[in-house]
N, C-alpha and C. Protein backbone atom coordinates (compact mmCIF):
# COMPACT_ATOMS: atom_id res chain seq x y z
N UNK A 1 -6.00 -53.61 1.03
CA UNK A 1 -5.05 -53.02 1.95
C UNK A 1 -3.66 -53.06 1.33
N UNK A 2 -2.74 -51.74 1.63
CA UNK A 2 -1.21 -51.79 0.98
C UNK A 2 -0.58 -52.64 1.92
N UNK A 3 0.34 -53.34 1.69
CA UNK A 3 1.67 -54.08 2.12
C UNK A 3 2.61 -52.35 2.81
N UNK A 4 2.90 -52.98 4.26
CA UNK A 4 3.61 -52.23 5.01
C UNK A 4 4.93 -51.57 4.19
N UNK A 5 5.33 -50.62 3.90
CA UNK A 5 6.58 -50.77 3.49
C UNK A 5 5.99 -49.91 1.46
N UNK A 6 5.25 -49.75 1.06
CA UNK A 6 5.48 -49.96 -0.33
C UNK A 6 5.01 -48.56 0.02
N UNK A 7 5.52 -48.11 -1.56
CA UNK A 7 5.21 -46.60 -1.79
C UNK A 7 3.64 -46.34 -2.33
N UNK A 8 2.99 -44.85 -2.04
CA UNK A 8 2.11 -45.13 -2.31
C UNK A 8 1.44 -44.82 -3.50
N UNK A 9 -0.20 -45.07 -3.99
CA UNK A 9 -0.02 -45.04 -5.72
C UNK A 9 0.46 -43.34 -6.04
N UNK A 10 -0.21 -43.51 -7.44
CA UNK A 10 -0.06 -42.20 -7.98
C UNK A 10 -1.16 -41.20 -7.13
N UNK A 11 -2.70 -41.81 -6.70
CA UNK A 11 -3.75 -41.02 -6.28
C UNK A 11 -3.38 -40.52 -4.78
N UNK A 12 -2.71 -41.69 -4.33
CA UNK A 12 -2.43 -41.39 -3.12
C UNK A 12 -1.43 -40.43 -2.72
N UNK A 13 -0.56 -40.19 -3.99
CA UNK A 13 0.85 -39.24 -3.81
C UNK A 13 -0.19 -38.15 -3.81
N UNK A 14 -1.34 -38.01 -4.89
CA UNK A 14 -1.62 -36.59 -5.12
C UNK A 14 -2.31 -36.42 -3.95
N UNK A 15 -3.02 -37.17 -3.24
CA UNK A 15 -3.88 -36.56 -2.01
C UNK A 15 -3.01 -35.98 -1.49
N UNK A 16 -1.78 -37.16 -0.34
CA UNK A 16 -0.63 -36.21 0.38
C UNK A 16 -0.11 -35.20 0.11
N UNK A 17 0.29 -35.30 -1.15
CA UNK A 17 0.97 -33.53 -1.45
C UNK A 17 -0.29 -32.07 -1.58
N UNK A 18 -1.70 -32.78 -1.89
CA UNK A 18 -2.25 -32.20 -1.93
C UNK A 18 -2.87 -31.08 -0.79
N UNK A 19 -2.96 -32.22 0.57
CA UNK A 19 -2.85 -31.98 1.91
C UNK A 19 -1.78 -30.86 2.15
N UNK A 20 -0.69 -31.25 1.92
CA UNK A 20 0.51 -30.44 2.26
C UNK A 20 0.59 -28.88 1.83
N UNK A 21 0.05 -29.23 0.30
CA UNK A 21 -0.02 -27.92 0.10
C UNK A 21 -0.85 -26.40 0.99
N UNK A 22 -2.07 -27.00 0.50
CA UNK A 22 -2.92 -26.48 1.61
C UNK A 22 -2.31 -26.07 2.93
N UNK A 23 -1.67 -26.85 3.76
CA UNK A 23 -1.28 -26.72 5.04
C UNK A 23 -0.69 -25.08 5.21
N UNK A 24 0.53 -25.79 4.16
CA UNK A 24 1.47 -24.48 3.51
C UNK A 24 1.19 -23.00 3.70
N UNK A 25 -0.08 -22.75 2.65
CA UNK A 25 -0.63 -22.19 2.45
C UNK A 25 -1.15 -21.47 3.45
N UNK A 26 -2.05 -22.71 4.43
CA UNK A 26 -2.80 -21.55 5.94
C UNK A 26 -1.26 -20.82 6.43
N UNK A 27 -0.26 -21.69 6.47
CA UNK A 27 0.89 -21.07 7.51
C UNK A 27 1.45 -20.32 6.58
N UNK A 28 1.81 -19.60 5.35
CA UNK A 28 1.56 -18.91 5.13
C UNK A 28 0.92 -17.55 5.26
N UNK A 29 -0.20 -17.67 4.97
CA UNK A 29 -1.07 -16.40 5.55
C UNK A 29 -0.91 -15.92 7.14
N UNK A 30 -1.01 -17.02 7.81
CA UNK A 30 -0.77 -17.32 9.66
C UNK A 30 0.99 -16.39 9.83
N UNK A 31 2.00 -16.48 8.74
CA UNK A 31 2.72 -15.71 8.83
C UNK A 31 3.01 -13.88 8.13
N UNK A 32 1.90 -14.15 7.40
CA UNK A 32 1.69 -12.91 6.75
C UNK A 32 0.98 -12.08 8.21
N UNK A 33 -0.06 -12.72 9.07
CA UNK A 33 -0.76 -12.16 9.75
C UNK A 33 -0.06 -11.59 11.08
N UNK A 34 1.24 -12.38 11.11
CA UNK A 34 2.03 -12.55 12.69
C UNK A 34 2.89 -10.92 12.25
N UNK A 35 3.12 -11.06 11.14
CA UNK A 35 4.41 -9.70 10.41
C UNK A 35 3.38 -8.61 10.60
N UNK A 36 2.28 -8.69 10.09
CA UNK A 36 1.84 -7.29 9.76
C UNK A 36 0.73 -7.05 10.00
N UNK A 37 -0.14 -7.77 11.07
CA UNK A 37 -1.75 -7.61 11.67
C UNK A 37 -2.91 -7.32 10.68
N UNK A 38 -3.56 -7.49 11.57
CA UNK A 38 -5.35 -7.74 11.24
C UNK A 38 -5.39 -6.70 10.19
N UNK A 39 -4.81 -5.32 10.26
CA UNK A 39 -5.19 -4.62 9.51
C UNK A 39 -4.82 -4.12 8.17
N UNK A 40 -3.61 -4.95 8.01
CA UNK A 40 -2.83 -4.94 6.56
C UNK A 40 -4.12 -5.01 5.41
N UNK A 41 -4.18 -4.50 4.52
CA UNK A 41 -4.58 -4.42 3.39
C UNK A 41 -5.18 -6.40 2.80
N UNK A 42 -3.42 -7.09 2.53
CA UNK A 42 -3.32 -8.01 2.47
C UNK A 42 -4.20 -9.40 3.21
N UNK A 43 -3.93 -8.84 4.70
CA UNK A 43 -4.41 -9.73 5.62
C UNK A 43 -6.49 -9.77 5.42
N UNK A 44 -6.54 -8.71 5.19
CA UNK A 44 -7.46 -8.18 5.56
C UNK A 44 -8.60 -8.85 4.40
N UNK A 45 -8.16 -8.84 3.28
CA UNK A 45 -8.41 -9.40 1.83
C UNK A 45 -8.56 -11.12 1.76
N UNK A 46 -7.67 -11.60 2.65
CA UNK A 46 -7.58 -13.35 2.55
C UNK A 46 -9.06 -13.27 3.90
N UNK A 47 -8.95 -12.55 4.72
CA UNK A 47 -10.29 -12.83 6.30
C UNK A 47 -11.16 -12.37 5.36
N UNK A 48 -11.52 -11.28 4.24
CA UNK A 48 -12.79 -10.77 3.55
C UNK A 48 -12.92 -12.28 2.63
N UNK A 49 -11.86 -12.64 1.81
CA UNK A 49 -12.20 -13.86 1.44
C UNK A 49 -12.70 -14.94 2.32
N UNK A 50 -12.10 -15.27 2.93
CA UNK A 50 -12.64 -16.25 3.74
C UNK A 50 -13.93 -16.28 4.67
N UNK A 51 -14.42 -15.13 4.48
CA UNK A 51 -15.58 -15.35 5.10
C UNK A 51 -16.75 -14.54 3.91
N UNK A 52 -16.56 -14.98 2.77
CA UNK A 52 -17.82 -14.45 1.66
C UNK A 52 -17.92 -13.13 1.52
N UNK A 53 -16.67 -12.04 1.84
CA UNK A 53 -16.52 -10.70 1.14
C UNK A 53 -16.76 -9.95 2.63
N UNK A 54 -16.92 -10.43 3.66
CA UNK A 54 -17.27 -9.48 5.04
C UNK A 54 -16.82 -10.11 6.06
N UNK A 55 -15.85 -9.27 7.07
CA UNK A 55 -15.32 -9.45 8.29
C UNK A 55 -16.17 -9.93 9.06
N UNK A 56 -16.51 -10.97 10.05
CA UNK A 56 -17.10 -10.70 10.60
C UNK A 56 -16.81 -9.62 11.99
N UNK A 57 -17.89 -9.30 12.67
CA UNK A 57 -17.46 -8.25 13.96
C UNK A 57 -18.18 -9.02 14.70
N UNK A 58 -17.75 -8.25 15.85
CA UNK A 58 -18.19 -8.63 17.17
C UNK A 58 -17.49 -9.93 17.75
N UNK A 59 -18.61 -11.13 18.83
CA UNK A 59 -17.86 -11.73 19.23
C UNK A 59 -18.07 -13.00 17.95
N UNK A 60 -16.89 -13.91 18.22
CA UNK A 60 -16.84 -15.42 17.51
C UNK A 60 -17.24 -16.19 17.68
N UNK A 61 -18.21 -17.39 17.38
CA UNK A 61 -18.30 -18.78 17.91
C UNK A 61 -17.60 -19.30 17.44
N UNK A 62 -16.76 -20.26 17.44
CA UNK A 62 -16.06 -21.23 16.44
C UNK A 62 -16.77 -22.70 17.31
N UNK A 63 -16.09 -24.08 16.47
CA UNK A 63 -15.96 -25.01 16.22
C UNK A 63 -15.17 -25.40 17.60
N UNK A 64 -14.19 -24.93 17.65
CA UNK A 64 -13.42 -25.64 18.90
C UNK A 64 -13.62 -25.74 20.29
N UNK A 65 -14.20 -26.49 20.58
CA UNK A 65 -14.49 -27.55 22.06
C UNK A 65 -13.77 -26.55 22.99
N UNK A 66 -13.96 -26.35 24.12
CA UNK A 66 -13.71 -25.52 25.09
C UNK A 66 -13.13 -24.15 24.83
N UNK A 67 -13.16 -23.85 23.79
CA UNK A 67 -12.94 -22.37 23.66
C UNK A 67 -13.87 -21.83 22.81
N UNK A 68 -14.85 -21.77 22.86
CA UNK A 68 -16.02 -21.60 21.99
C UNK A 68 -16.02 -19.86 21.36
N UNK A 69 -15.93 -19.06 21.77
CA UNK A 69 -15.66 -17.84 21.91
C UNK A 69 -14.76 -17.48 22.22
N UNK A 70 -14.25 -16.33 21.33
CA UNK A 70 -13.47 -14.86 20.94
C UNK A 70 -13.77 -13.88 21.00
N UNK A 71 -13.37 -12.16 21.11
CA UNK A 71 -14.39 -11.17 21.10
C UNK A 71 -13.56 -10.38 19.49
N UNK A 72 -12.82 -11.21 18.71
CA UNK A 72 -13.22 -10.48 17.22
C UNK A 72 -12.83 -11.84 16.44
N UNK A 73 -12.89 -11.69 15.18
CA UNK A 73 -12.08 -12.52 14.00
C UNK A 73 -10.69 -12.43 14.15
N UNK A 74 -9.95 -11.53 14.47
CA UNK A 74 -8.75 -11.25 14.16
C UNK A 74 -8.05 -12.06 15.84
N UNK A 75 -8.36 -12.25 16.72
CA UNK A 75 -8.41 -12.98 17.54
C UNK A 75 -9.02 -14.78 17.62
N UNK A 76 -9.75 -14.58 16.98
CA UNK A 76 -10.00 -16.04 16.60
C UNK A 76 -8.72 -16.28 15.38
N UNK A 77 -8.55 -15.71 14.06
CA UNK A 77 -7.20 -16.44 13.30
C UNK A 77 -6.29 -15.92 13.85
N UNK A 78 -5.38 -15.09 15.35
CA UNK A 78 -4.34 -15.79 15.82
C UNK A 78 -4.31 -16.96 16.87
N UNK A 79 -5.51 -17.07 17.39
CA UNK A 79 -5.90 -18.33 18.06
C UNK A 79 -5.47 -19.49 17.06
N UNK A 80 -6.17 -19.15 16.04
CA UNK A 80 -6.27 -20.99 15.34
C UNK A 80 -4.84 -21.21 14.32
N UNK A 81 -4.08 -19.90 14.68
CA UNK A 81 -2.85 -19.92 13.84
C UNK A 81 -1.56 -20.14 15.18
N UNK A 82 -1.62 -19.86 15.96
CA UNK A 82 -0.34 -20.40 17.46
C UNK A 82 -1.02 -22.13 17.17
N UNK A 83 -2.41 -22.41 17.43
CA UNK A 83 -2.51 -23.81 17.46
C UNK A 83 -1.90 -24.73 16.06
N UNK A 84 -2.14 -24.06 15.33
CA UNK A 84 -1.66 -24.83 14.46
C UNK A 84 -3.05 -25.35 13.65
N UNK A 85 -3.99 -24.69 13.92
CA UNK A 85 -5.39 -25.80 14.01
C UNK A 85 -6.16 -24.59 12.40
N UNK A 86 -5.63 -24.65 11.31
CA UNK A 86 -6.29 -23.52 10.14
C UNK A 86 -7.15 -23.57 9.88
N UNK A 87 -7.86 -24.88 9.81
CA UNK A 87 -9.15 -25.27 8.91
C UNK A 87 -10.45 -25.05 10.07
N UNK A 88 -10.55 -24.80 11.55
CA UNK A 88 -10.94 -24.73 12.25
C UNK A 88 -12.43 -23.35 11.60
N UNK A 89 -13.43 -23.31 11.81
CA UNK A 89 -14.20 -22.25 11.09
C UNK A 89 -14.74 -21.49 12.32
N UNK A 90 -15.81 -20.06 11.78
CA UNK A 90 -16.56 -19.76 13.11
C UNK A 90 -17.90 -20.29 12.71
């Protein structure tokens, strides 16, 4: 266990910043998506990435506990982008 107070190692700097980055990154895109919608070129390319080269359609299941369903993708990532919640999947 670390002593309250001390900085942390080198592995541990890289996790945190590593974390951070990432974060960055979703809010990022989460602001690319807020400027210029679902259907930007751009936007459209990071959701084809992120889901193995194909949108999904129709409705969503996700991961998150009482909101289980969406009726597209593009509604599920501004859902999980107001929450704050990126890593959230369908």
């Amino acid at each position: 266990a670390q002593q309250l107070g001390t900085p942390l190692s080198d592995q541990e700097y890289r996790q945190f910043f590593r974390s951070l980055r990432t974060a960055h990154r979703a809010s990022t895109a989460c602001l690319l998506r807020e400027l210029y919608g679902c259907q930007n070129p751009l936007v459209r390319r990071l959701d084809e990435y992120e889901n193995h080269g194909v949108i999904p359609e129709g409705p969503i299941c996700s991961e998150l506990p009482g909101t289980p369903f969406f009726p597209d993708f593009c509604t599920f990532s501004f859902y999980r982008c107001t929450r704050k919640r990126y890593f959230i999947k369908v």
